[in-house]
Protein backbone atom coordinates (compact mmCIF):
# COMPACT_ATOMS: atom_id res chain seq x y z
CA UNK A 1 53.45 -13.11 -48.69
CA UNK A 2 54.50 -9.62 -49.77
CA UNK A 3 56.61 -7.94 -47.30
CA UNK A 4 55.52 -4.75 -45.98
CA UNK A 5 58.28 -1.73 -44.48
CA UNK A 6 57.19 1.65 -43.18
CA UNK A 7 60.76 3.83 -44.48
CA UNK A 8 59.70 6.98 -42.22
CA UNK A 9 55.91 7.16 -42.18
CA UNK A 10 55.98 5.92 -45.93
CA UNK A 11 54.72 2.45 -46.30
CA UNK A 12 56.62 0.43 -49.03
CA UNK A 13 55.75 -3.47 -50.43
CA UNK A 14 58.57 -5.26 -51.37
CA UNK A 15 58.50 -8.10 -53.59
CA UNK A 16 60.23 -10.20 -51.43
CA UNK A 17 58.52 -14.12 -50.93
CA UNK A 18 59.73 -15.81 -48.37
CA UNK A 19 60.28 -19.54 -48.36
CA UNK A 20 59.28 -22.23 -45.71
CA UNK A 21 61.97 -24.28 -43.90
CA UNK A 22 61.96 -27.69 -44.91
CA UNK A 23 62.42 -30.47 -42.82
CA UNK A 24 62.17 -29.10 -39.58
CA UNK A 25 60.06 -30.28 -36.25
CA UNK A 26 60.07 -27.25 -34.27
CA UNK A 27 56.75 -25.20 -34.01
CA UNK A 28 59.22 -21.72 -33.57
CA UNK A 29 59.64 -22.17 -37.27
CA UNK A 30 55.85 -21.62 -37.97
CA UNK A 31 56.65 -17.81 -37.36
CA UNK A 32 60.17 -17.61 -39.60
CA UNK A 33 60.67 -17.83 -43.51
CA UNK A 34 63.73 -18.22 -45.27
CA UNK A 35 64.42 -14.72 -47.96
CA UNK A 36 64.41 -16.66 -51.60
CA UNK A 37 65.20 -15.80 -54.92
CA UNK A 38 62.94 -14.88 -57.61
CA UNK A 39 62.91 -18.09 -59.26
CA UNK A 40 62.50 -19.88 -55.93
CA UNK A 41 65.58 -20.92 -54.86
CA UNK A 42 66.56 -20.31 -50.64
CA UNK A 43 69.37 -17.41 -50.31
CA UNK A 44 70.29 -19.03 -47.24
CA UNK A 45 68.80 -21.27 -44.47
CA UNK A 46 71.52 -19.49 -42.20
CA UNK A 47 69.10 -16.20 -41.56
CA UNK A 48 65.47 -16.28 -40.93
CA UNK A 49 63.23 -13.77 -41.12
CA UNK A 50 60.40 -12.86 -39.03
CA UNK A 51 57.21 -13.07 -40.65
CA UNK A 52 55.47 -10.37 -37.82
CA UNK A 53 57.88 -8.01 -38.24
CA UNK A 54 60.56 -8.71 -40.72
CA UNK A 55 63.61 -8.51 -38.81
CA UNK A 56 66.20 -10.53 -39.48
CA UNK A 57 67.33 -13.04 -37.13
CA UNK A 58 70.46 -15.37 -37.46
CA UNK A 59 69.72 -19.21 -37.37
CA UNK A 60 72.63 -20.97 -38.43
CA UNK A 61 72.28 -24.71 -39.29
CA UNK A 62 68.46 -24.43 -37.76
CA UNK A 63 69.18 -23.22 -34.51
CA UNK A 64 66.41 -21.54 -33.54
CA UNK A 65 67.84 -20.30 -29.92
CA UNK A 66 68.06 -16.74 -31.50
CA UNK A 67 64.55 -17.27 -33.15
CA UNK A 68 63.26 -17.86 -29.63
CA UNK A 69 64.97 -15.05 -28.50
CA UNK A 70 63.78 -12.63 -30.63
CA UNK A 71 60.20 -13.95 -30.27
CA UNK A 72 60.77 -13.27 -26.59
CA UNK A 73 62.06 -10.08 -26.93
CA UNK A 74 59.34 -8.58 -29.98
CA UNK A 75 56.36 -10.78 -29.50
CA UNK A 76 56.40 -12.15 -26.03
CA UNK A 77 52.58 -13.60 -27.25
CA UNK A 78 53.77 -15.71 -29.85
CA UNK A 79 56.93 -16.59 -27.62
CA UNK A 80 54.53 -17.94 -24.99
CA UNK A 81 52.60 -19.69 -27.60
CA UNK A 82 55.77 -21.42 -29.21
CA UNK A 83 56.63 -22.13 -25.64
CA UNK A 84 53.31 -24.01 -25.05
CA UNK A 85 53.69 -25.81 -28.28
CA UNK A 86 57.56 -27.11 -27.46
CA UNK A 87 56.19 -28.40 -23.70
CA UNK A 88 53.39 -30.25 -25.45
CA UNK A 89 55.79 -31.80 -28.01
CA UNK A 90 58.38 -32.71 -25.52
CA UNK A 91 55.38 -34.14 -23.31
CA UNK A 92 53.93 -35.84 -26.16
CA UNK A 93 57.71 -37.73 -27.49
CA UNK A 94 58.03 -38.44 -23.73
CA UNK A 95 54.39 -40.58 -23.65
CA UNK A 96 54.78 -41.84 -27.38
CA UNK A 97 55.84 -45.01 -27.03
CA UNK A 98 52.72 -46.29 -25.05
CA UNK A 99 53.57 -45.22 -22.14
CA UNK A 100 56.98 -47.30 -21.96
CA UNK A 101 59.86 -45.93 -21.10
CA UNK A 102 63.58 -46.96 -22.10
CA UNK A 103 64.86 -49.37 -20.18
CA UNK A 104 68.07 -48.86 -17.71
CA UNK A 105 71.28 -49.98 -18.41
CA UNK A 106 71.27 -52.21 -15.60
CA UNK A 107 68.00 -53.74 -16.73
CA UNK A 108 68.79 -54.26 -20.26
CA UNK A 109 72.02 -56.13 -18.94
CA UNK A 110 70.05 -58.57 -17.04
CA UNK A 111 68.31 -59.52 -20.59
CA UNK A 112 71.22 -60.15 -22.33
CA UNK A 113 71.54 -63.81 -22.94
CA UNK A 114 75.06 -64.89 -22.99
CA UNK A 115 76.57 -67.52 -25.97
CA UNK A 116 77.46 -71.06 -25.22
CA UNK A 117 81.29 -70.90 -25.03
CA UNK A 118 81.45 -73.93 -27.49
CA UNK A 119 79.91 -71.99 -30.29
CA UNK A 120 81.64 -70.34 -33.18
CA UNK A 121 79.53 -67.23 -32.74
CA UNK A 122 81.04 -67.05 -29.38
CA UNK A 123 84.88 -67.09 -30.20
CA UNK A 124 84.24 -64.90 -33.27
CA UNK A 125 82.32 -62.10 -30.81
CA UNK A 126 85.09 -62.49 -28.76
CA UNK A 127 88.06 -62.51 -30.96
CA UNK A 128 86.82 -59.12 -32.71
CA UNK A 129 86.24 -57.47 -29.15
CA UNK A 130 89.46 -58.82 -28.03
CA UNK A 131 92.11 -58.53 -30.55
């Protein structure tokens, strides 16, 4: 999309695209681009910008704390919608496994079936552990 600034009660388009973050899982990201070049290439993944209202947020190696933030702060609707989104996900990668959960320490202890002393596999396991 073309970016849109009012300079004073002026309206000027700038020809500035902006890029999609790759690789990412969070749903704050839906409402950032990244400012590219002309022939395509990402400036930086360390700034995002705001596709509501162009501002220019920091997000350093992905973080999006300050992306949240500024949603928050600007557009407390799409904040509570981003919001919604990240309990569903973490609700979702909570119940994903079929319901199971991990097991315990404890319980994945009591599993563990333990080598016959006689065995090479047993004084090789416990030479590398031990020496």
């Amino acid at each position: 999309p073309v970016i849109s600034v009012y300079y004073g009660i002026s309206r000027v388009s700038l020809t500035m695209e902006l890029a999609t973050k790759k690789k990412t899982t969070s749903p704050v990201w839906t409402y950032f681009g990244l400012e590219k070049y002309e022939e395509g290439k990402v400036k930086t993944e360390d700034i995002a910008i705001c596709w509501k209202c162009h501002s220019r947020v920091h997000a350093k190696g992905g973080n999006t704390s300050n992306l949240l933030s500024h949603l928050k702060t600007h557009h407390p609707t799409i904040h509570m919608l981003v919001c919604n989104a990240l309990k569903s996900k973490k609700k979702h990668s909570l119940n994903s496994d079929n319901g199971q959960q991990q097991p315990t320490i404890m319980s994945a202890l009591k599993k563990v079936q333990k080598y016959d002393r006689k065995t090479k596999k047993w004084r090789d396991i416990t030479n590398a552990v031990t020496f």
